[in-house]
N, C-alpha and C. Protein backbone atom coordinates (compact mmCIF):
# COMPACT_ATOMS: atom_id res chain seq x y z
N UNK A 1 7.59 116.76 153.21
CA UNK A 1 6.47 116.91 154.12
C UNK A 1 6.92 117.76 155.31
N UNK A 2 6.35 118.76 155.55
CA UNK A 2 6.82 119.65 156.86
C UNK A 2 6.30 118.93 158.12
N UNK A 3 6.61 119.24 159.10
CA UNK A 3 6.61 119.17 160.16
C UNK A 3 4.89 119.43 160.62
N UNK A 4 4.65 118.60 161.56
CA UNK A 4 3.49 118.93 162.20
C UNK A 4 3.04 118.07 163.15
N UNK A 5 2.68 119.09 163.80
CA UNK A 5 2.27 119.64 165.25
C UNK A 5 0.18 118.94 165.92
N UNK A 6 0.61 117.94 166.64
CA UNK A 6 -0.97 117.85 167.51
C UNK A 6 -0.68 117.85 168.90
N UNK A 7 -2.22 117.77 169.17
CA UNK A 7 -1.87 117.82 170.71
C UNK A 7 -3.31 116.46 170.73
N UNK A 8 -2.82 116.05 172.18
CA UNK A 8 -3.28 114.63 172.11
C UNK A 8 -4.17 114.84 173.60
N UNK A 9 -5.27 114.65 173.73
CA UNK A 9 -5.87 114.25 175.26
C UNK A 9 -6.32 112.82 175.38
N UNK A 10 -6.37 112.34 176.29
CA UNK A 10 -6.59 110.75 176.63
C UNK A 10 -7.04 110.90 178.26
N UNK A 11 -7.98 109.75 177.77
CA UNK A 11 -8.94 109.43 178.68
C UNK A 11 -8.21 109.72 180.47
N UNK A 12 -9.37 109.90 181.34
CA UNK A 12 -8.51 109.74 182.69
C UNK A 12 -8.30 109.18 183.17
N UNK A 13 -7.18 108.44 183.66
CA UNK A 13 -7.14 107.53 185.19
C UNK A 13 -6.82 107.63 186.08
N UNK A 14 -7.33 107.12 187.06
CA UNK A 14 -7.96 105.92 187.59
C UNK A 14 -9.47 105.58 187.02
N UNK A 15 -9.90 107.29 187.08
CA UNK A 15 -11.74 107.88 186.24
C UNK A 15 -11.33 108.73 185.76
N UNK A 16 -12.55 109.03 184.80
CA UNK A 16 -12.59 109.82 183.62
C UNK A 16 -13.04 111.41 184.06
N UNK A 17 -12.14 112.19 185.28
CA UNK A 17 -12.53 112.94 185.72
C UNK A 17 -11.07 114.56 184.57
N UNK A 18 -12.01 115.31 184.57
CA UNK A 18 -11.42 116.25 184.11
C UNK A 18 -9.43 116.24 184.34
N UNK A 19 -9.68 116.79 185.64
CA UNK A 19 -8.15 116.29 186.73
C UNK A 19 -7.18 115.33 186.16
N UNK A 20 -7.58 114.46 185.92
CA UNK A 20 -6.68 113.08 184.89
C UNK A 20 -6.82 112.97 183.69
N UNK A 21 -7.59 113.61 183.10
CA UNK A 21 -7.44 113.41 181.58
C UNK A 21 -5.46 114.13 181.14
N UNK A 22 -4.83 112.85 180.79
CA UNK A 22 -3.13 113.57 180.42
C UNK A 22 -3.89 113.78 179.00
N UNK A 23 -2.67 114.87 178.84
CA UNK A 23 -2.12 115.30 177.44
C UNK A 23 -0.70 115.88 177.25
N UNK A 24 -0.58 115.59 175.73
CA UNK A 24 0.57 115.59 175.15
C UNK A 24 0.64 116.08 173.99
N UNK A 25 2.32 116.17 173.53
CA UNK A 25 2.23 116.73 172.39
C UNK A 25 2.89 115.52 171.22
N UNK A 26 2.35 115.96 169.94
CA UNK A 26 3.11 114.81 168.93
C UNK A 26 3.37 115.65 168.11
N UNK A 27 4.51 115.03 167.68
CA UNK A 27 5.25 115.84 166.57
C UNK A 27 5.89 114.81 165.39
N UNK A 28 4.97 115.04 164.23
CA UNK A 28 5.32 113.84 162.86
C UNK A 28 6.19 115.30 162.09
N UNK A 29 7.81 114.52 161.95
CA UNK A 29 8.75 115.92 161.56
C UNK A 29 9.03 115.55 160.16
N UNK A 30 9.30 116.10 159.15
CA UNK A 30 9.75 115.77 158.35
C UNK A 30 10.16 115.33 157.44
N UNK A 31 11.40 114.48 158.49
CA UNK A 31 11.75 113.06 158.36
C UNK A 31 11.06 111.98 158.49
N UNK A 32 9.89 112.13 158.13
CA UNK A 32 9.18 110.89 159.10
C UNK A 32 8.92 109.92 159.96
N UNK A 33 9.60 110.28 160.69
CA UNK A 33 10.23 109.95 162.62
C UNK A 33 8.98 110.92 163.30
N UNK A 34 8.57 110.86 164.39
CA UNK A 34 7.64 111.40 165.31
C UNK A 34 7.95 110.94 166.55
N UNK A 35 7.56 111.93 167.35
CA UNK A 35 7.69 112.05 169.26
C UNK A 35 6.09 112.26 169.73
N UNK A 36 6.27 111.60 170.66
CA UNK A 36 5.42 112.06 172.17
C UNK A 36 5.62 112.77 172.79
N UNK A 37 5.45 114.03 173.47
CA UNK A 37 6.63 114.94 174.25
C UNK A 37 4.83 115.26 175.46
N UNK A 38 5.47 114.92 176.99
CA UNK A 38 4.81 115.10 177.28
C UNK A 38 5.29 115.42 178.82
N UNK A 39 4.59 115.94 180.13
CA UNK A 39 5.16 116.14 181.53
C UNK A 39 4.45 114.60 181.75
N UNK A 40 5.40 114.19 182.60
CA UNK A 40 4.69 112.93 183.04
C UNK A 40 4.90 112.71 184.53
N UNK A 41 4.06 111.80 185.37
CA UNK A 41 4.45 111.72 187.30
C UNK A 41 2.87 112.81 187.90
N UNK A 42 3.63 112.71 188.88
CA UNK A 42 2.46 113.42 189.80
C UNK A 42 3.19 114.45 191.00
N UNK A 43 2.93 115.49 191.11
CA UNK A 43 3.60 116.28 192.28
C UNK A 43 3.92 115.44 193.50
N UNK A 44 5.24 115.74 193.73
CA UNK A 44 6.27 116.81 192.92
C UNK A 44 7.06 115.78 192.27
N UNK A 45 6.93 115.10 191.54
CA UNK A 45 7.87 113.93 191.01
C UNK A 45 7.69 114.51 189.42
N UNK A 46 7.16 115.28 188.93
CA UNK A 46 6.79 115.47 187.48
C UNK A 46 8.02 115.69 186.73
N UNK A 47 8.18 115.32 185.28
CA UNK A 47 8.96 115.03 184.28
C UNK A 47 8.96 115.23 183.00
N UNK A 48 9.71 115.51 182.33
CA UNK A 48 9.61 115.52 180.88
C UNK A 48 10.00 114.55 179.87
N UNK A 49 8.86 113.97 179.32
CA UNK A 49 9.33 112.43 178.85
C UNK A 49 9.36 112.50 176.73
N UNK A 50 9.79 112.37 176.46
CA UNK A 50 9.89 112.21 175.25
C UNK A 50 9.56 110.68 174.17
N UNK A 51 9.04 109.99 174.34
CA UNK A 51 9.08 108.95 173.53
C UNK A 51 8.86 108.73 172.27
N UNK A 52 9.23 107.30 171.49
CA UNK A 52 9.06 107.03 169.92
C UNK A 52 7.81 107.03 169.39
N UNK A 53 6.83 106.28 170.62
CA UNK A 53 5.87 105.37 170.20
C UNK A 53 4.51 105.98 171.11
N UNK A 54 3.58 105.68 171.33
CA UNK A 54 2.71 106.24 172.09
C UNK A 54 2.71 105.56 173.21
N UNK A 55 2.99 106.01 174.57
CA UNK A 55 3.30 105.44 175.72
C UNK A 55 2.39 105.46 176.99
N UNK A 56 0.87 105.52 176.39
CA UNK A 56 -0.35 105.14 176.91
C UNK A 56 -0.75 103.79 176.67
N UNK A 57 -1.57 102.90 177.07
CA UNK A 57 -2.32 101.98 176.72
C UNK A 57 -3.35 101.90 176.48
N UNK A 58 -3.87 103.22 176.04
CA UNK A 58 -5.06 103.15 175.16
C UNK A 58 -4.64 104.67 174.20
N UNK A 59 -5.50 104.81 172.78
CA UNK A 59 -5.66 105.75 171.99
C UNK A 59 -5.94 107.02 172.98
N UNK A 60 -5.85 108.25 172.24
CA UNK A 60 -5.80 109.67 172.69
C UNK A 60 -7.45 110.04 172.00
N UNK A 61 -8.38 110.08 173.13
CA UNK A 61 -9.65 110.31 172.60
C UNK A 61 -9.85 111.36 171.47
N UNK A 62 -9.23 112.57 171.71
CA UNK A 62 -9.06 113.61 170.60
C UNK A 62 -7.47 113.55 170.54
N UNK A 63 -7.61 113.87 169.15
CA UNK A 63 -6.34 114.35 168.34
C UNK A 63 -6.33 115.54 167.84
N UNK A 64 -5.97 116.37 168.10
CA UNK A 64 -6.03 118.04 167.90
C UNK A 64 -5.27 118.89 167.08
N UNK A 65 -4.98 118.83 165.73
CA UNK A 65 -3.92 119.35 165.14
C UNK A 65 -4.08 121.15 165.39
N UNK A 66 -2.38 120.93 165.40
CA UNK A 66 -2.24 122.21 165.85
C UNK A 66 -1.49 123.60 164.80
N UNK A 67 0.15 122.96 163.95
CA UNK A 67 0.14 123.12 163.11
C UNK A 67 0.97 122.90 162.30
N UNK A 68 1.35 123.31 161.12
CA UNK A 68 2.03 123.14 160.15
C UNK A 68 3.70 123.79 160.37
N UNK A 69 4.54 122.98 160.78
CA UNK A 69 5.45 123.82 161.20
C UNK A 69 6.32 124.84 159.71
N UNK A 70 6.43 125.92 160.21
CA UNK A 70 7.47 126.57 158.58
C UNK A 70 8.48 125.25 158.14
N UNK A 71 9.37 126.03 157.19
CA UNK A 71 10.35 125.03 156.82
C UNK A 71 11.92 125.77 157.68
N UNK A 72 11.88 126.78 158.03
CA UNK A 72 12.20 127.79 158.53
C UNK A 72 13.15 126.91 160.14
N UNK A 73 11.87 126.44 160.64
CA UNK A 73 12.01 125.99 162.26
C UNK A 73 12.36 124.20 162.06
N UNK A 74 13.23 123.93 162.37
CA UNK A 74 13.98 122.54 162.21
C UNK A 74 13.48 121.85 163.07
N UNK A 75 13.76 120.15 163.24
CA UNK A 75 13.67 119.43 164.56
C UNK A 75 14.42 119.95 165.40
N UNK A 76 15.23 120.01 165.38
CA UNK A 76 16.21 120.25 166.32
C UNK A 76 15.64 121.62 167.33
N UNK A 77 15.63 122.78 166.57
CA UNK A 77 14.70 123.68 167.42
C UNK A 77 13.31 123.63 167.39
N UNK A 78 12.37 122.40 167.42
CA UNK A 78 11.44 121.92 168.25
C UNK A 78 11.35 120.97 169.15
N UNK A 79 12.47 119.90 169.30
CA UNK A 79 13.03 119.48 170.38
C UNK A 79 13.46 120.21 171.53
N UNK A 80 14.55 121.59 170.74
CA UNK A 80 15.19 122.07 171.85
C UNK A 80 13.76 123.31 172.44
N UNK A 81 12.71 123.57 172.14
CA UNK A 81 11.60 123.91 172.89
C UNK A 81 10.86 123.10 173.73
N UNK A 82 10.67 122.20 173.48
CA UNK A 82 10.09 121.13 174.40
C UNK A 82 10.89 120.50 175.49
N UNK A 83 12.31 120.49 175.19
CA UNK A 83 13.06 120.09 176.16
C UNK A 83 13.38 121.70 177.41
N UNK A 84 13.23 122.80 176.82
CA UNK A 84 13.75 124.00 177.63
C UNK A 84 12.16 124.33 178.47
N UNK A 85 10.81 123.42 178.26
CA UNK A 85 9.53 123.65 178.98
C UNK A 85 10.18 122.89 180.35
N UNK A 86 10.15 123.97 181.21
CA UNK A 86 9.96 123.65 182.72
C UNK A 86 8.92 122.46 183.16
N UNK A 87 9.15 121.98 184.16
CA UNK A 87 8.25 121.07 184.87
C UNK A 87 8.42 121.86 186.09
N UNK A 88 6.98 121.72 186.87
CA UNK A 88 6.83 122.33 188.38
C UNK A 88 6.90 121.65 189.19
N UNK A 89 7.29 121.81 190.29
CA UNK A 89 7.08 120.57 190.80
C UNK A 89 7.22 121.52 192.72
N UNK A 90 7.30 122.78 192.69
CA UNK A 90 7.64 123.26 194.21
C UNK A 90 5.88 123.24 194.92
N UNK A 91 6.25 123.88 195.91
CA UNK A 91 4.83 123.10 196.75
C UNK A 91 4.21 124.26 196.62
N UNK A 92 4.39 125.50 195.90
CA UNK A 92 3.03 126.40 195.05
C UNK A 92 2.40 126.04 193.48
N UNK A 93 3.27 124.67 193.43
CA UNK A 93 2.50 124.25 191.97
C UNK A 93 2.22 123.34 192.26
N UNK A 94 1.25 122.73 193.38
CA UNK A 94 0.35 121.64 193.41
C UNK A 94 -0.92 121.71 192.38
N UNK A 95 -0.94 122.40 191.74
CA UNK A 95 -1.77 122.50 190.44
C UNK A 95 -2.03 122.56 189.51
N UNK A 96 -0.55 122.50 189.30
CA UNK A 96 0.20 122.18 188.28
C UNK A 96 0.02 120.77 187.49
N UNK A 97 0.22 120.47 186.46
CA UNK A 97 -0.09 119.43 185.53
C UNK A 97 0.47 119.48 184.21
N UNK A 98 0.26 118.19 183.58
CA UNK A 98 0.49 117.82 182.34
C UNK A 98 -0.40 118.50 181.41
N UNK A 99 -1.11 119.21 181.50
CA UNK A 99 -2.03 120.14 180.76
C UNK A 99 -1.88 121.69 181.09
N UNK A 100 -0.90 122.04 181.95
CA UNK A 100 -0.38 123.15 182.04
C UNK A 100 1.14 123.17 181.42
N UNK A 101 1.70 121.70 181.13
CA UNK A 101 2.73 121.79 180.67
C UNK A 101 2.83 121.58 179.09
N UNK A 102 1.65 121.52 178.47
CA UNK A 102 0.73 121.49 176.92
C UNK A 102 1.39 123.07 176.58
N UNK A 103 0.46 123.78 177.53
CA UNK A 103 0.26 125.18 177.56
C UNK A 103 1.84 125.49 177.22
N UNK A 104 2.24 125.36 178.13
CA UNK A 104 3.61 125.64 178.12
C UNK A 104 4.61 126.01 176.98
N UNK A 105 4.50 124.58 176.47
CA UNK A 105 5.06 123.90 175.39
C UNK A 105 4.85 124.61 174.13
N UNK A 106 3.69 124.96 173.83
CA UNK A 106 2.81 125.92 173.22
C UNK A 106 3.95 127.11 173.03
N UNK A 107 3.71 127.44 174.39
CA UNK A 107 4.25 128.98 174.13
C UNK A 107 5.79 128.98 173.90
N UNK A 108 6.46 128.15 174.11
CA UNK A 108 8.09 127.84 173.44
C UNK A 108 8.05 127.68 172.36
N UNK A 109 6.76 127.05 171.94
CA UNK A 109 6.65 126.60 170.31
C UNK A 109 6.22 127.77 169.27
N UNK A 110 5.71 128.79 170.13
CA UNK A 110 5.42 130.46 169.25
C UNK A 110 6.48 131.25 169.60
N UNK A 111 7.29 131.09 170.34
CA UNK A 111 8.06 132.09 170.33
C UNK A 111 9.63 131.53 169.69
N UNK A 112 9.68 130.32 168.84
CA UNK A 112 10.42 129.95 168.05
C UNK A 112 9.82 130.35 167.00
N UNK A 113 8.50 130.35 166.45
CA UNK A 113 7.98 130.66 164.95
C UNK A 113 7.63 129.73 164.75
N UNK A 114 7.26 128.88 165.65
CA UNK A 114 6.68 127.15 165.09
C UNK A 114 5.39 127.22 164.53
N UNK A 115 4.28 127.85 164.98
CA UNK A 115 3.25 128.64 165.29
C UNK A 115 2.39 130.00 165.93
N UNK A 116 1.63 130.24 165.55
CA UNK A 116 1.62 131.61 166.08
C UNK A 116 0.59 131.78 167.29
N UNK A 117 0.31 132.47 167.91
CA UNK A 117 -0.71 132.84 168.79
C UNK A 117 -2.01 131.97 169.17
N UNK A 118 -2.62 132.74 167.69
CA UNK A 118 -3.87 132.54 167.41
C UNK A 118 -3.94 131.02 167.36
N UNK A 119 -2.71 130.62 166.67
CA UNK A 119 -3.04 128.65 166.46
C UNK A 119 -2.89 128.24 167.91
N UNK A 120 -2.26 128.91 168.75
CA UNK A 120 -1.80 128.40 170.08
C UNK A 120 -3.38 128.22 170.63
N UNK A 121 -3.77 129.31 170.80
CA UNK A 121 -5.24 129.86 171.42
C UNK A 121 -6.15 129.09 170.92
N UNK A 122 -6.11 128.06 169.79
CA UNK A 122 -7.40 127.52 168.95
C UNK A 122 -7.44 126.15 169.93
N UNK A 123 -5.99 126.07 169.66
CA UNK A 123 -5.62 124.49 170.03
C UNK A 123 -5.84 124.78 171.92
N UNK A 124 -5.23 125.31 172.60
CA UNK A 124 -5.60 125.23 173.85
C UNK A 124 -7.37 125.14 174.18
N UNK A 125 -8.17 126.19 173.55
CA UNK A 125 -9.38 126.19 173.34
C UNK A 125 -9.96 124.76 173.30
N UNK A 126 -9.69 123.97 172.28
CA UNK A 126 -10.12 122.78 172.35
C UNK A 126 -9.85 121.85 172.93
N UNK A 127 -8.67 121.88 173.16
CA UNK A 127 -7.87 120.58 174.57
C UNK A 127 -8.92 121.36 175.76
N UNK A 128 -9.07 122.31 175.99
CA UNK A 128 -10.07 122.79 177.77
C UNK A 128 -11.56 121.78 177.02
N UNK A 129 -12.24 122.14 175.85
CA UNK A 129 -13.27 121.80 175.60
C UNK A 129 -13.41 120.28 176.12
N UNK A 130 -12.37 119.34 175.24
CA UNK A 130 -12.34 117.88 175.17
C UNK A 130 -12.32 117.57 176.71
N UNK A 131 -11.30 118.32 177.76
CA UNK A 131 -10.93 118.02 178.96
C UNK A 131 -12.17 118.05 180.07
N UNK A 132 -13.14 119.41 179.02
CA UNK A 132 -14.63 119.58 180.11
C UNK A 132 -15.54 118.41 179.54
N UNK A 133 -15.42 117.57 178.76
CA UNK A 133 -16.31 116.84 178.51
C UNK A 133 -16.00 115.21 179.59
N UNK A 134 -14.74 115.23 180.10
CA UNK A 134 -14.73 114.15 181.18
C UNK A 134 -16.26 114.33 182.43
N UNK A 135 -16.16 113.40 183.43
CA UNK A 135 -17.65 113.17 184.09
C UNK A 135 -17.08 114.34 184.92
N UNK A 136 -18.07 114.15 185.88
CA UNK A 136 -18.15 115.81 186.78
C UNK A 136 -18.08 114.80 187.90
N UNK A 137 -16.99 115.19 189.22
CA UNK A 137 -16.56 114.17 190.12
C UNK A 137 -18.07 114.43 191.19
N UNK A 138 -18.96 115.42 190.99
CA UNK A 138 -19.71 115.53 192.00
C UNK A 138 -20.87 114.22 191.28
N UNK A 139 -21.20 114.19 189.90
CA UNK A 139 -21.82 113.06 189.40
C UNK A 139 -21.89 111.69 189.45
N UNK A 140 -20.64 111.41 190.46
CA UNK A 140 -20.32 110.10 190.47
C UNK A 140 -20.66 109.53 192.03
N UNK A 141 -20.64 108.21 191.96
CA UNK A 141 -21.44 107.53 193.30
C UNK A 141 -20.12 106.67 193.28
N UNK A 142 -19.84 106.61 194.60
CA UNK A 142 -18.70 105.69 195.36
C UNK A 142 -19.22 104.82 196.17
């Protein structure tokens, strides 16, 4: 079984506002072992967390497959892409996020041969879609 590639969005908290919806990446390899690989914290404390298991407490509203990795590109060099994605954290990336660090991830993951472009571009496409469907913070009453 090859390797393959989703990307995960989950609900927001504290609210279900665009801004907090996290995402992440999963990776079922192989071996049939799988990761979470995701930026985790809040400026400037942000991180790169890796886990076994899913380390939310609730399901990932969409599940987004992204793709089929070659046989070509190993765990090992899709670990070592996800681990070489930067986290921001200086005080011109207050805007920075766990959905810029998707992006990211992405693009370490095409320029190994994990995937190409176009799959990058499908899958980002739809993580923005899922992310615009959170409430609109001006819609809400406090």
């Amino acid at each position: 079984m090859p390797t393959q590639i989703s990307l995960l969005v989950y609900k927001g908290v504290p609210v279900d506002f665009s801004k907090y919806r996290h995402t992440a990446l999963h990776a079922l390899y192989s071996d049939g072992q799988y990761d979470w690989l995701h930026a985790v914290g809040a400026h400037p404390f942000f991180k790169f967390q890796k886990d076994s298991e899913n380390p939310m407490s609730e399901e990932p509203i969409a599940w987004i497959p992204v793709c089929t990795a070659p046989d070509s590109v190993t765990k090992a060099n899709i670990i070592l892409a996800y681990t070489c994605t930067s986290v921001r954290n200086s005080n011109s990336d207050r805007d920075w996020n766990c959905q810029n660090w998707v992006g990211d991830a992405l693009t370490e993951l095409v320029k190994i041969g994990c995937l190409t472009k176009e799959e990058r571009a499908v899958a980002i496409g739809k993580m923005v879609e899922t992310i615009l469907e959170a409430e609109l913070e001006d819609d809400v009453m406090f």
